[in-house]
N, C-alpha and C. Protein backbone atom coordinates (compact mmCIF):
# COMPACT_ATOMS: atom_id res chain seq x y z
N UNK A 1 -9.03 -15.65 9.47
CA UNK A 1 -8.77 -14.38 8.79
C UNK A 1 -9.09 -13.20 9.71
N UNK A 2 -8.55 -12.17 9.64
CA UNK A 2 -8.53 -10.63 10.41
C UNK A 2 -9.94 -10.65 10.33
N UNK A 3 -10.64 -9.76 11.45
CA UNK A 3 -12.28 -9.63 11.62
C UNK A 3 -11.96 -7.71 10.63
N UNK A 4 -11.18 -7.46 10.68
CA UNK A 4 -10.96 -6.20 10.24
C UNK A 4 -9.40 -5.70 9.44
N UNK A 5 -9.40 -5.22 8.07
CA UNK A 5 -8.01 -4.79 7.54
C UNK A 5 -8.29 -3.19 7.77
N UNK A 6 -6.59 -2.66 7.74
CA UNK A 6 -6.91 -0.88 7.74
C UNK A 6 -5.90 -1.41 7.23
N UNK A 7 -5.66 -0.71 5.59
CA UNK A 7 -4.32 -0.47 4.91
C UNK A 7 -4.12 1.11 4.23
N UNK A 8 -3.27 1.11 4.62
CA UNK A 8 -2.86 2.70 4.61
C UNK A 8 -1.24 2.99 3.46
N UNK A 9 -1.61 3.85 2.62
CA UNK A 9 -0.43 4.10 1.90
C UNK A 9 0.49 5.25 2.84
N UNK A 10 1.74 5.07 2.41
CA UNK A 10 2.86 5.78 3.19
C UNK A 10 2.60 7.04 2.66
N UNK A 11 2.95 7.61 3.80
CA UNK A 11 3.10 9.49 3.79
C UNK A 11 4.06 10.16 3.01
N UNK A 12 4.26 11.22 2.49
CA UNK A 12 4.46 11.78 1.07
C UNK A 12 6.06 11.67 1.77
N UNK A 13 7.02 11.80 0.52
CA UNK A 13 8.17 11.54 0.34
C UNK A 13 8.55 12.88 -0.78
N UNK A 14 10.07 13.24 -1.08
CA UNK A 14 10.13 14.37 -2.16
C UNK A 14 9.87 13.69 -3.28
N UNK A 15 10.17 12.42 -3.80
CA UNK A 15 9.90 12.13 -4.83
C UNK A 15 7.99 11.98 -5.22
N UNK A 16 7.53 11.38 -4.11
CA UNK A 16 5.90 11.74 -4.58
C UNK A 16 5.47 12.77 -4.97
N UNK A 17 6.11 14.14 -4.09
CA UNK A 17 5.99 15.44 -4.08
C UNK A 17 6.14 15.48 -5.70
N UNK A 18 6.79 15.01 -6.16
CA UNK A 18 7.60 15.72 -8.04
C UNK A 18 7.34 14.54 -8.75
N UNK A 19 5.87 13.33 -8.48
CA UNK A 19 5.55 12.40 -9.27
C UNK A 19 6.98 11.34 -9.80
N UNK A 20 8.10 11.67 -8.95
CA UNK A 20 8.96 9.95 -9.54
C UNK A 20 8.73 8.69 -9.10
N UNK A 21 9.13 7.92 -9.67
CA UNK A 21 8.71 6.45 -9.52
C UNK A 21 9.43 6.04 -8.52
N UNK A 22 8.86 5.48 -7.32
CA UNK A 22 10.18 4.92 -6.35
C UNK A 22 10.29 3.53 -6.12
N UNK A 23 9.56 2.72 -6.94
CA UNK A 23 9.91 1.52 -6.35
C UNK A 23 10.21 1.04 -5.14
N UNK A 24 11.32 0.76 -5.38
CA UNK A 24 12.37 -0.29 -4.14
C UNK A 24 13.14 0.88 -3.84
N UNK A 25 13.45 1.97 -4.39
CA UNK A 25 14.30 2.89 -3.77
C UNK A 25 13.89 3.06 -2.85
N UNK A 26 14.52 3.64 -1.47
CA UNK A 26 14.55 3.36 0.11
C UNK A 26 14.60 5.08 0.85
N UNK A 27 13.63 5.49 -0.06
CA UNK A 27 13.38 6.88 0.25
C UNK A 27 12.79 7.99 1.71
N UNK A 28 13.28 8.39 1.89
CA UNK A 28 12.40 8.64 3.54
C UNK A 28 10.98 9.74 3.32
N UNK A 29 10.71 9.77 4.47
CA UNK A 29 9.45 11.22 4.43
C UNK A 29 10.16 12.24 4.51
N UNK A 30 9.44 13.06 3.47
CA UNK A 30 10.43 14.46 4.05
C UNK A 30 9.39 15.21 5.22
N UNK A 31 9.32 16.31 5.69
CA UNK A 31 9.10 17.28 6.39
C UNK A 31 7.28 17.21 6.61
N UNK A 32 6.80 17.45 4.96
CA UNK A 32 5.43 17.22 5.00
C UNK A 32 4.80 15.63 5.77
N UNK A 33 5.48 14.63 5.04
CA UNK A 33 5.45 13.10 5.88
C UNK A 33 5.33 12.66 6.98
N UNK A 34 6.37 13.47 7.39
CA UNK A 34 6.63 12.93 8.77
C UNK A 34 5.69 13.66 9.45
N UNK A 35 4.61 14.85 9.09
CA UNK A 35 3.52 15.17 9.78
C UNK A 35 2.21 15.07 9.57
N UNK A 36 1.98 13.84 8.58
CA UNK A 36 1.19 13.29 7.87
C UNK A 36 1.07 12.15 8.84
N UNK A 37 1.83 11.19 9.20
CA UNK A 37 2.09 10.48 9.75
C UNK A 37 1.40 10.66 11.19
N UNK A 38 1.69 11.70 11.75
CA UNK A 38 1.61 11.85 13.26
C UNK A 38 0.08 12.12 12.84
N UNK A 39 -0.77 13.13 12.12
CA UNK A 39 -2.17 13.17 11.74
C UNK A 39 -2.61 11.98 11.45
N UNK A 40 -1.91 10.84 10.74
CA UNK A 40 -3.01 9.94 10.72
C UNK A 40 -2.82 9.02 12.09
N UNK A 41 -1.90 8.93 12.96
CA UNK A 41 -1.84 8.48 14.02
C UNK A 41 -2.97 8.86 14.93
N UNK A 42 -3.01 10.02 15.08
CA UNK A 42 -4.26 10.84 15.95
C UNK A 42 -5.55 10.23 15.34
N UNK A 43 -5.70 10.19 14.14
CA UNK A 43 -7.13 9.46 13.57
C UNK A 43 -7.22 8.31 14.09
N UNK A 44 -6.04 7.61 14.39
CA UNK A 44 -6.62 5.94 14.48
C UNK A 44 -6.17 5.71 16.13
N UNK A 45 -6.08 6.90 16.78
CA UNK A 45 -5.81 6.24 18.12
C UNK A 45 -6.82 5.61 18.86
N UNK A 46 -7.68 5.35 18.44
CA UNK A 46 -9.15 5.24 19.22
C UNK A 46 -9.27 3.51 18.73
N UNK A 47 -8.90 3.28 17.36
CA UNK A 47 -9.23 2.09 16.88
C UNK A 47 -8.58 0.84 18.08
N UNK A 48 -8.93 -0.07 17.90
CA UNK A 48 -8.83 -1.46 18.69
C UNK A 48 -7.86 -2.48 17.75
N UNK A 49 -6.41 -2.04 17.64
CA UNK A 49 -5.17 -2.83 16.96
C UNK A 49 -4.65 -3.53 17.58
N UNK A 50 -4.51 -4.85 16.89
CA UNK A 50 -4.28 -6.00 17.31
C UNK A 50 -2.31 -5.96 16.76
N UNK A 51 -2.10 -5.89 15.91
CA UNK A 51 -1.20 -6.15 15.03
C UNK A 51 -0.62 -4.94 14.19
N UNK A 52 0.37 -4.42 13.73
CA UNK A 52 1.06 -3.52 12.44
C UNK A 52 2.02 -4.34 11.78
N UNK A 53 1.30 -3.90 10.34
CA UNK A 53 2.49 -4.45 9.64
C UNK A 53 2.69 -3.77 8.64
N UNK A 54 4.40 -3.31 8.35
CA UNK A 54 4.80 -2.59 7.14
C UNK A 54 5.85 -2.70 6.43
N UNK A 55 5.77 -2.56 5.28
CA UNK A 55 6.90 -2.61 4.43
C UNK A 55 8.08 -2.30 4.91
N UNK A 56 9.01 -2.75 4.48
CA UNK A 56 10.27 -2.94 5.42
C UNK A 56 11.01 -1.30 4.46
N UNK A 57 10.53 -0.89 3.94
CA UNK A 57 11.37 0.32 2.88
C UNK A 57 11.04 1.68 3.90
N UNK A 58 11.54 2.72 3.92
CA UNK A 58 11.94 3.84 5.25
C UNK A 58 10.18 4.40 5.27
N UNK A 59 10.12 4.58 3.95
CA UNK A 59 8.58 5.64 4.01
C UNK A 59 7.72 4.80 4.60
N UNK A 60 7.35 3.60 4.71
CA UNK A 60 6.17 2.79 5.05
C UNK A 60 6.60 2.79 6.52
N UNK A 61 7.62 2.46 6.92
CA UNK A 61 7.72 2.23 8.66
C UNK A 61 7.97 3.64 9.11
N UNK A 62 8.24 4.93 8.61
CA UNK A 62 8.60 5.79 9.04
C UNK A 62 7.10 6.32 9.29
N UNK A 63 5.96 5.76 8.38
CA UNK A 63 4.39 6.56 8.46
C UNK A 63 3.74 5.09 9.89
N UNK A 64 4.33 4.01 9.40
CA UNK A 64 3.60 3.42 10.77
C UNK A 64 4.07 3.61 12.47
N UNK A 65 5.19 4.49 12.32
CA UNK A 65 6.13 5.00 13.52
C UNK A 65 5.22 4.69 14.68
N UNK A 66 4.03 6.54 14.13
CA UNK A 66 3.80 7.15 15.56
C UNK A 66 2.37 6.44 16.02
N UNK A 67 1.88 5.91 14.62
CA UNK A 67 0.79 4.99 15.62
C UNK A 67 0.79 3.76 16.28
N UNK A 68 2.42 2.92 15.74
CA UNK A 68 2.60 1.83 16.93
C UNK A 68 3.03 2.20 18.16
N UNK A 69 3.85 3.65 18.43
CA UNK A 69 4.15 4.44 19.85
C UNK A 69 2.96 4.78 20.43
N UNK A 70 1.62 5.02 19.73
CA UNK A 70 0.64 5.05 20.99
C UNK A 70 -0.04 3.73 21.32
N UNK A 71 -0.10 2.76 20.51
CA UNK A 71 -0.77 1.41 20.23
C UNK A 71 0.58 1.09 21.55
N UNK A 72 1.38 1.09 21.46
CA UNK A 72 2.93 0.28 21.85
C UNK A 72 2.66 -1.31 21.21
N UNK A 73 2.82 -0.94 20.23
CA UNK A 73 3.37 -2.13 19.08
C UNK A 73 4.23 -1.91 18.79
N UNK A 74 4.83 -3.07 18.33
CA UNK A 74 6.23 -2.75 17.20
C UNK A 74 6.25 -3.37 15.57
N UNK A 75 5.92 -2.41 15.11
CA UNK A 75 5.17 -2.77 13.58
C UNK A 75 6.51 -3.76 12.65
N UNK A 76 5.96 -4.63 12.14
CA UNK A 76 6.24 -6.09 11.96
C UNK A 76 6.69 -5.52 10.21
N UNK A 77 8.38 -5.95 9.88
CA UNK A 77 8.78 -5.41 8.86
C UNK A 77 8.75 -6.14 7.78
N UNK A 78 8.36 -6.29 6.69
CA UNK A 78 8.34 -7.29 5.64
C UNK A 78 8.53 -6.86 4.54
N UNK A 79 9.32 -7.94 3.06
CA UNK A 79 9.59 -7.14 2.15
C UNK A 79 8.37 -7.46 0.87
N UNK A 80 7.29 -8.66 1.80
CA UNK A 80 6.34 -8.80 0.71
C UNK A 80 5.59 -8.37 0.42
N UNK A 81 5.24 -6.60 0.90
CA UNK A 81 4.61 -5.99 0.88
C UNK A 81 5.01 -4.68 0.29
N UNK A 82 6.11 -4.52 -0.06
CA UNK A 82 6.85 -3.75 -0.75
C UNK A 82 6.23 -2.94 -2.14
N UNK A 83 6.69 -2.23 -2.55
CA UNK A 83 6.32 -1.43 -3.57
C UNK A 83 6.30 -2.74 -4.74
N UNK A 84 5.68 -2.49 -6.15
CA UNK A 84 6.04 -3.15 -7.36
C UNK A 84 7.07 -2.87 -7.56
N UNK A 85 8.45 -3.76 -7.76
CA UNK A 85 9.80 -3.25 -8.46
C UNK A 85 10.09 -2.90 -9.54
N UNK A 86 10.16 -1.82 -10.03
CA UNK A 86 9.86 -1.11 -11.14
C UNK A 86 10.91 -1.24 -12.29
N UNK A 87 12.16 -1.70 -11.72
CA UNK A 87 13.61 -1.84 -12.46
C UNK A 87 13.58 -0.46 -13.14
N UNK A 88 14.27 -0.23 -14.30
CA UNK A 88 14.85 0.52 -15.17
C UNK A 88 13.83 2.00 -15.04
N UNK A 89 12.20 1.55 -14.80
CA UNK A 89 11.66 3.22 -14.85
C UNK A 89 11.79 3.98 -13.54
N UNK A 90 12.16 3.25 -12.59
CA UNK A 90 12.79 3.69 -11.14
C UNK A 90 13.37 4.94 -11.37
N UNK A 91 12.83 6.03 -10.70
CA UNK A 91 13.20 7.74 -10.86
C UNK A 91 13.18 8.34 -11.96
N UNK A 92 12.21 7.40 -12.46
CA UNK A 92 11.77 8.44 -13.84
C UNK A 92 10.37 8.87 -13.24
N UNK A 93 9.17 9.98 -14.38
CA UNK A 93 7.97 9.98 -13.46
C UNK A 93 7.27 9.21 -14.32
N UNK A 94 5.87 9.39 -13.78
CA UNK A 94 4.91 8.07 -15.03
C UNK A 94 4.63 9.02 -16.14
N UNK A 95 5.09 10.36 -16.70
CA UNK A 95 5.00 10.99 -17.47
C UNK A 95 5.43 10.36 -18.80
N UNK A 96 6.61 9.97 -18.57
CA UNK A 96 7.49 9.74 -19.10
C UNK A 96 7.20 8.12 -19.36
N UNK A 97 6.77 7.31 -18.65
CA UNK A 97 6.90 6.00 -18.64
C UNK A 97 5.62 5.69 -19.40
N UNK A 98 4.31 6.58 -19.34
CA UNK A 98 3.29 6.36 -19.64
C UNK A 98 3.59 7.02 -21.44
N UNK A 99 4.54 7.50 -21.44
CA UNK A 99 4.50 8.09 -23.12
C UNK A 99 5.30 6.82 -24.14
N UNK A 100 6.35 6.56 -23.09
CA UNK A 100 7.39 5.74 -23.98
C UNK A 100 7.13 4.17 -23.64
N UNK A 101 6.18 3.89 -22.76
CA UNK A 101 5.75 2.34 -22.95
C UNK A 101 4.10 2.09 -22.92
N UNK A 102 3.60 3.10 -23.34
CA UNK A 102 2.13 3.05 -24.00
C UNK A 102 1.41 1.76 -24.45
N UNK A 103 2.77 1.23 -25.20
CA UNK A 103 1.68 -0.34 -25.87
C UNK A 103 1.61 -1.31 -24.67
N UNK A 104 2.24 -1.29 -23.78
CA UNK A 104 2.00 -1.91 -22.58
C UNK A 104 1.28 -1.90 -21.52
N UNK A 105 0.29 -0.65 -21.47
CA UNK A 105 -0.78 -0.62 -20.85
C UNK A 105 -2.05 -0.89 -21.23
N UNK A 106 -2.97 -0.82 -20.63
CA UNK A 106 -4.52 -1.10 -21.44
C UNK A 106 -5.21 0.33 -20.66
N UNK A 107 -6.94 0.53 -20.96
CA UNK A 107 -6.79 1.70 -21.23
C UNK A 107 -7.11 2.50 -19.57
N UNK A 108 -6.99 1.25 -19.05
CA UNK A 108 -7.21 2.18 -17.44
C UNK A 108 -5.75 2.18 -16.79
N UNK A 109 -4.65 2.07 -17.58
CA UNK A 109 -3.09 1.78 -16.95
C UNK A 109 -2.45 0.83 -16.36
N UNK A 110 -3.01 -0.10 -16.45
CA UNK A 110 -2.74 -1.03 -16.13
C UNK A 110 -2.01 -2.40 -16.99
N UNK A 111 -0.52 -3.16 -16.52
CA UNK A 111 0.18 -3.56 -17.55
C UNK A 111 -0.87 -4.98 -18.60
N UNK A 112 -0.91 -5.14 -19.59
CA UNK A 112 -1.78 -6.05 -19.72
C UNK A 112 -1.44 -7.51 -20.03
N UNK A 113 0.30 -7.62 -20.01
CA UNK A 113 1.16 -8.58 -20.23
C UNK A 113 1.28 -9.11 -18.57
N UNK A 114 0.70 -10.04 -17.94
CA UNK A 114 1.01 -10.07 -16.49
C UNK A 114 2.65 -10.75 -16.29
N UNK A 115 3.15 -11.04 -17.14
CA UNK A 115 4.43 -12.09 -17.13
C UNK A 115 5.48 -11.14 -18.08
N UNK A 116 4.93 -9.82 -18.22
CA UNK A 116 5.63 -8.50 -19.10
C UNK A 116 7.03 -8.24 -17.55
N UNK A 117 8.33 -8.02 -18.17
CA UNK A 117 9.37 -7.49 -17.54
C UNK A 117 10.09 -6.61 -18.69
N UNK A 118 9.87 -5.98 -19.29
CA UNK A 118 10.47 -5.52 -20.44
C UNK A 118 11.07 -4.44 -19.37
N UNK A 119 11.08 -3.86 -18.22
CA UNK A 119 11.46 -2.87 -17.55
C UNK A 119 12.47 -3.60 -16.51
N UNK A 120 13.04 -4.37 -16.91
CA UNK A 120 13.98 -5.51 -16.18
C UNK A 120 13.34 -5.39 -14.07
N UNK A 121 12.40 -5.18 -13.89
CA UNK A 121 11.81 -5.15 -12.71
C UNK A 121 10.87 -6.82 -12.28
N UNK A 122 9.89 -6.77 -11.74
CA UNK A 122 8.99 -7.83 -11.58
C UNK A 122 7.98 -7.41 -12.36
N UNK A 123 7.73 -8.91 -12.80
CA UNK A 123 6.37 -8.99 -13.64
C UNK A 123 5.17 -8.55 -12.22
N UNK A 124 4.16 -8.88 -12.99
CA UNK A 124 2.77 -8.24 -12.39
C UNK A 124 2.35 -9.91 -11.34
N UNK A 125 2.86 -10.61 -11.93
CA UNK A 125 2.61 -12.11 -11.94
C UNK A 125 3.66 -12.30 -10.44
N UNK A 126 4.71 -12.19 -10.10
CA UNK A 126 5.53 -11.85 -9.24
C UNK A 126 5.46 -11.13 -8.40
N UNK A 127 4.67 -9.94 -8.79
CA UNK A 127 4.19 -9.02 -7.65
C UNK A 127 2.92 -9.58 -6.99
N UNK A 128 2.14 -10.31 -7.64
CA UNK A 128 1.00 -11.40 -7.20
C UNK A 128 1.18 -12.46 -6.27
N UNK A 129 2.05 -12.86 -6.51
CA UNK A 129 2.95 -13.98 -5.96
C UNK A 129 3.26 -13.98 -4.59
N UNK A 130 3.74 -12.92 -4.42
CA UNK A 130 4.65 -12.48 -2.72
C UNK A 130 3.13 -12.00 -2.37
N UNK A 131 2.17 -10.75 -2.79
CA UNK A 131 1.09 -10.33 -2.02
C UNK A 131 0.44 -11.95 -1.97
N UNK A 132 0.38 -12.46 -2.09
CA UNK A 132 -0.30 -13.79 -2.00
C UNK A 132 -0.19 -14.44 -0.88
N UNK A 133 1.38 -14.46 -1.14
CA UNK A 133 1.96 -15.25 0.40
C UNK A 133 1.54 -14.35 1.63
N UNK A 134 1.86 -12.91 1.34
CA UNK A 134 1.61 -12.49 2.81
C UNK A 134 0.11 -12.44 3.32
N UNK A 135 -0.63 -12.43 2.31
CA UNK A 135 -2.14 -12.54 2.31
C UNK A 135 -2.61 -14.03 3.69
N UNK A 136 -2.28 -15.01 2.88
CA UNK A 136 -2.24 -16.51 3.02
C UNK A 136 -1.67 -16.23 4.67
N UNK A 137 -0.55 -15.80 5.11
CA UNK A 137 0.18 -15.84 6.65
C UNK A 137 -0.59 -14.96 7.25
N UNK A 138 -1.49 -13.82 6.73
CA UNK A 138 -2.29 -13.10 7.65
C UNK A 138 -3.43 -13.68 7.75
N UNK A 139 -4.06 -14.55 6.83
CA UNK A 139 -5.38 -15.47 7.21
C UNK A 139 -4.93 -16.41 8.39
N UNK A 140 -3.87 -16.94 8.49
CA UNK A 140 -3.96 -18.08 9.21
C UNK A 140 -3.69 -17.41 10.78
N UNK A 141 -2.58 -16.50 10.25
CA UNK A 141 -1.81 -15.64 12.27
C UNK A 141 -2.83 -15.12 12.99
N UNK A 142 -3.43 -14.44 11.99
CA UNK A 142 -4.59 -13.20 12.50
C UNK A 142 -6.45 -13.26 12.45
N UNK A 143 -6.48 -14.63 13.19
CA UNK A 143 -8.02 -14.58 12.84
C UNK A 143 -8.47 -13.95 14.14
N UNK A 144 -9.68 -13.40 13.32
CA UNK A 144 -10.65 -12.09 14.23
C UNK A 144 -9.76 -11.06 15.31
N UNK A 145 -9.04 -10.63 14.15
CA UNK A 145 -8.02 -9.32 14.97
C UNK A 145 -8.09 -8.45 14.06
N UNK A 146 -7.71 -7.37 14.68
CA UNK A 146 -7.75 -5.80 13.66
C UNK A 146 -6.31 -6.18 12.98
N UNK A 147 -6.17 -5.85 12.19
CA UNK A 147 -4.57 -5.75 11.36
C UNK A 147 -4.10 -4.08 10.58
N UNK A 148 -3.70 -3.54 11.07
CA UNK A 148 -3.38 -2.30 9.84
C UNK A 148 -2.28 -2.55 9.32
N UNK A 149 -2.14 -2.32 8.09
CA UNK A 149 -0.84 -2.53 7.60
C UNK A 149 -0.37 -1.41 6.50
N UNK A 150 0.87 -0.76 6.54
CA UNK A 150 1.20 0.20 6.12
C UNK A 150 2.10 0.02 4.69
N UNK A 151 1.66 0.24 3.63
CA UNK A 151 2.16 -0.29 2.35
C UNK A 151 2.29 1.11 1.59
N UNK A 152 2.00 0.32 -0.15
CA UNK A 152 2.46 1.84 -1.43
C UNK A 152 1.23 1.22 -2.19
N UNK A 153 1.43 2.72 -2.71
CA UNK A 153 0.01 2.81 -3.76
C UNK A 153 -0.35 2.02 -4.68
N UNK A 154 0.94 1.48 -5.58
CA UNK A 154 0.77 -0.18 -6.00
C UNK A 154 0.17 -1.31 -5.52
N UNK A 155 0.94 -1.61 -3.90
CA UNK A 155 0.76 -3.31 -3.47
C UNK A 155 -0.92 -2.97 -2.92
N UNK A 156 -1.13 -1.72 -2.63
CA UNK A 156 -2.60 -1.41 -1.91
C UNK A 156 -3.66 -1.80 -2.73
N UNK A 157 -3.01 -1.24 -3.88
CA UNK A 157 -4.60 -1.43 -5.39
C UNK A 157 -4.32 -3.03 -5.38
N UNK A 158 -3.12 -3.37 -5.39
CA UNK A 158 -3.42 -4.68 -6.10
C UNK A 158 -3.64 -5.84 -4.85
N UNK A 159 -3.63 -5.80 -3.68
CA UNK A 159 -4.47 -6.06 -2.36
C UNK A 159 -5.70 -5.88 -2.50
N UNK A 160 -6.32 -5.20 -2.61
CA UNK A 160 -7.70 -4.46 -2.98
C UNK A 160 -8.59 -5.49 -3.82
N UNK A 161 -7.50 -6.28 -5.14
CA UNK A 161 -7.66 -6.73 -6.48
C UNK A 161 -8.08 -7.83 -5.94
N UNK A 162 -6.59 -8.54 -4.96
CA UNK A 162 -6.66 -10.02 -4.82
C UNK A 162 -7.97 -10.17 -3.67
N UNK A 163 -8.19 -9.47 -3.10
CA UNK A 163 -9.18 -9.42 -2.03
C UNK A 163 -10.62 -9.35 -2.23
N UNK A 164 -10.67 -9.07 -3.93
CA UNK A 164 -12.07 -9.00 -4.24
C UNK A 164 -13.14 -8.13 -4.14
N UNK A 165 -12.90 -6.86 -3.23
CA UNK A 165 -13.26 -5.77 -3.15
C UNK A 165 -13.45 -4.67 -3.97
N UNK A 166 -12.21 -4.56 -4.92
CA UNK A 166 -12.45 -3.50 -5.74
C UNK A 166 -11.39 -3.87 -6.82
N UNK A 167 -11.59 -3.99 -7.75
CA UNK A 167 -10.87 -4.29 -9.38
C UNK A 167 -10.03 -3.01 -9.75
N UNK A 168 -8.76 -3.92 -9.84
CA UNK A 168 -7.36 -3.48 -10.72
C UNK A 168 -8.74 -2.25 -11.97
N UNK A 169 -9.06 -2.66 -12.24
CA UNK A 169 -9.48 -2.06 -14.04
C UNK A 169 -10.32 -0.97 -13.11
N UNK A 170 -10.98 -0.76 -12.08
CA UNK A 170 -11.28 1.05 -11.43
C UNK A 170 -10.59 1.87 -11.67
N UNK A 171 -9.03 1.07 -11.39
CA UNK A 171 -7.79 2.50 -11.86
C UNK A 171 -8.08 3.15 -10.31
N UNK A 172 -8.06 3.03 -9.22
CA UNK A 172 -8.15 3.96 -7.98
C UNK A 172 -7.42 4.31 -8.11
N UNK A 173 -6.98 5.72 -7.42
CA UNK A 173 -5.68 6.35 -7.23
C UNK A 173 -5.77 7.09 -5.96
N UNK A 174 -4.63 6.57 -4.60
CA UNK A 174 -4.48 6.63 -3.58
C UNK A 174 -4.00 7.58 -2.86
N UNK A 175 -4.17 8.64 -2.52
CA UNK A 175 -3.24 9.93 -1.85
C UNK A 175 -2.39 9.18 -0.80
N UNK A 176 -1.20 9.83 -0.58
CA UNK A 176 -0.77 9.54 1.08
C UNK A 176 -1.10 9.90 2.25
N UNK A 177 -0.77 8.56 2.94
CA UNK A 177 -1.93 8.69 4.18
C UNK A 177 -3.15 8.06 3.96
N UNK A 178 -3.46 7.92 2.56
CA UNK A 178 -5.37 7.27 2.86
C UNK A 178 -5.53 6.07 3.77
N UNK A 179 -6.61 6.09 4.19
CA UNK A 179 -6.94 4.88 5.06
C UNK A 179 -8.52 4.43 4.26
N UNK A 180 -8.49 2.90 3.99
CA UNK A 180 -9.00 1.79 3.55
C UNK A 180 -9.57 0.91 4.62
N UNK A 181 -10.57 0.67 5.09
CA UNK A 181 -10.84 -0.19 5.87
C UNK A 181 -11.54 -1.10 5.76
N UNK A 182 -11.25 -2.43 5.82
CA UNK A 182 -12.36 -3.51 5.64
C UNK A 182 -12.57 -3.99 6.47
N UNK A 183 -13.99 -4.66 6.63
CA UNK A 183 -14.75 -4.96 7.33
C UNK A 183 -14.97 -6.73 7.01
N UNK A 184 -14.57 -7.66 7.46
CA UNK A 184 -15.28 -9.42 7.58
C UNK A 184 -16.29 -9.62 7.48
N UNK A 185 -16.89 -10.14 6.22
CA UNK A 185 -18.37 -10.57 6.01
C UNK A 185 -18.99 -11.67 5.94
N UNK A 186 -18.02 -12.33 6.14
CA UNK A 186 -18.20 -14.12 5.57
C UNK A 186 -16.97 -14.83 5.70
N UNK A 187 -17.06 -15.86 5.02
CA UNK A 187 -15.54 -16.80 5.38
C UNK A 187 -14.84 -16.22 3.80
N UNK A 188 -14.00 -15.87 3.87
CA UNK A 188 -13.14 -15.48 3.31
C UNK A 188 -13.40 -14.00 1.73
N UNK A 189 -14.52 -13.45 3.09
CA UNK A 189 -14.92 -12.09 2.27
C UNK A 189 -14.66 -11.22 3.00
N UNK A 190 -14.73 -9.88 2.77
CA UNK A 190 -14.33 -8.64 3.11
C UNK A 190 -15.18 -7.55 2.56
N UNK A 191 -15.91 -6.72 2.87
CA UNK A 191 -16.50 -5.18 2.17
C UNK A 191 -15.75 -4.08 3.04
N UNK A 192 -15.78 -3.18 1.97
CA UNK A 192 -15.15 -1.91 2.12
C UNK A 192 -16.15 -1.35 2.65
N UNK A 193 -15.23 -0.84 4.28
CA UNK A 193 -15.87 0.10 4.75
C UNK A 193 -15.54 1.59 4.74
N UNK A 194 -14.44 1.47 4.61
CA UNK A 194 -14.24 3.21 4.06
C UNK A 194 -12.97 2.98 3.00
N UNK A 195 -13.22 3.58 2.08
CA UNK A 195 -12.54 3.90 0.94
C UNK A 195 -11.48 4.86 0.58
N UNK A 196 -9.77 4.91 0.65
CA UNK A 196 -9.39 6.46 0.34
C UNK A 196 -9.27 7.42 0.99
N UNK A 197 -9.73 7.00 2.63
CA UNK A 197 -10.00 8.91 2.93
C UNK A 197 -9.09 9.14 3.88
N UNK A 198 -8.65 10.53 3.44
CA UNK A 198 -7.67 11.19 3.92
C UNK A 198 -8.01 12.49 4.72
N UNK A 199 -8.97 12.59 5.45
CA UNK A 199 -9.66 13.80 6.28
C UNK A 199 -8.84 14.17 7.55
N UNK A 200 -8.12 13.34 7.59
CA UNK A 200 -7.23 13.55 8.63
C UNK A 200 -6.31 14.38 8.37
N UNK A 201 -6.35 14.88 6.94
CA UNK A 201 -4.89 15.81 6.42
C UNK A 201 -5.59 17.22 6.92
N UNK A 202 -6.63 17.05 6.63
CA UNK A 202 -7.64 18.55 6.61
C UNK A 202 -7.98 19.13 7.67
N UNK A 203 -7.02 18.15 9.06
CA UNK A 203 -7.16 19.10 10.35
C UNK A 203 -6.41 20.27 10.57
């Protein structure tokens, strides 16, 4: 297993900007992003990266760009790391999703049906499934290497979940750009060494 994870949510997009849901839509960074990106690059040039890996959708590889150009990596594209597929509430905002499918959450937002598709998207159970697998191929590829990997505010919490670190039911909520870092404590443990932080925006 990695001696170290850095997972980082993708840099703001217009739809984050105006709270819509993007799923699987294949949205880029706009203007603010793409200089979000280059700031958190400058934060992590110092780190010791072994590996990048990011969601194969525009915003996630477009935010891991500029730190595999100083690393000279070439960040590794995958779709099992992808957003939750949201089906039908896709470009709506959670305003809206959180009013008109209410009985389907519990009380920290979270769906409480794990095998629930009523939104013709993936169950929660499915979205478990694939983070699983890619979990499982980074224990075995990547022992005692740094790994960052560039994902969405979904697959991050629920990484977080399967990893044992910090529970789905906290409800975290991730800005773009945050950086998460864990630290190897044992055989198949992990503690959080930094949580969320986005100080790199505030240069």
């Amino acid at each position: 297993m990695p001696k170290k994870i850095i997972l980082i949510r993708h840099a703001e997009t217009e739809h984050t900007l105006k709270g819509i849901i993007q799923g699987w839509l294949d949205v880029p960074l706009n203007k603010a992003g793409l200089k979000q990106a280059e700031k958190l690059a400058h934060r992590l040039k110092d780190e010791a990266v072994d590996v990048i890996y990011s969601s194969d959708l525009k915003r996630a590889y477009q935010t891991a760009k500029p730190l595999a150009k100083i690393k000279q990596l070439k960040p590794i594209r995958t779709k099992k790391i992808r957003e939750w597929h949201m089906g039908t509430w896709t470009g709506k905002t959670w305003k809206v999703i959180n009013k008109e499918y209410s009985h389907v959450f519990d009380e920290v937002g979270n769906i409480k049906d794990l095998t629930w598709k009523g939104h013709q998207g993936e169950s929660i159970n499915e979205l478990i499934k694939r983070l699983k697998s890619f979990l499982n191929h980074l224990f075995k590829k990547h022992r005692n290497q740094t790994v960052v990997i560039f994902t969405h505010a979904g697959t991050k919490r629920r990484i977080l979940d399967l990893l044992k670190v910090l529970p789905m039911k906290e409800g975290r909520r991730f800005e773009n750009t945050a950086v998460t870092i864990l630290k190897k404590i044992g055989k198949g443990k992990y503690a959080i060494q930094l949580l969320g932080d986005i100080s790199h925006l505030e240069e």
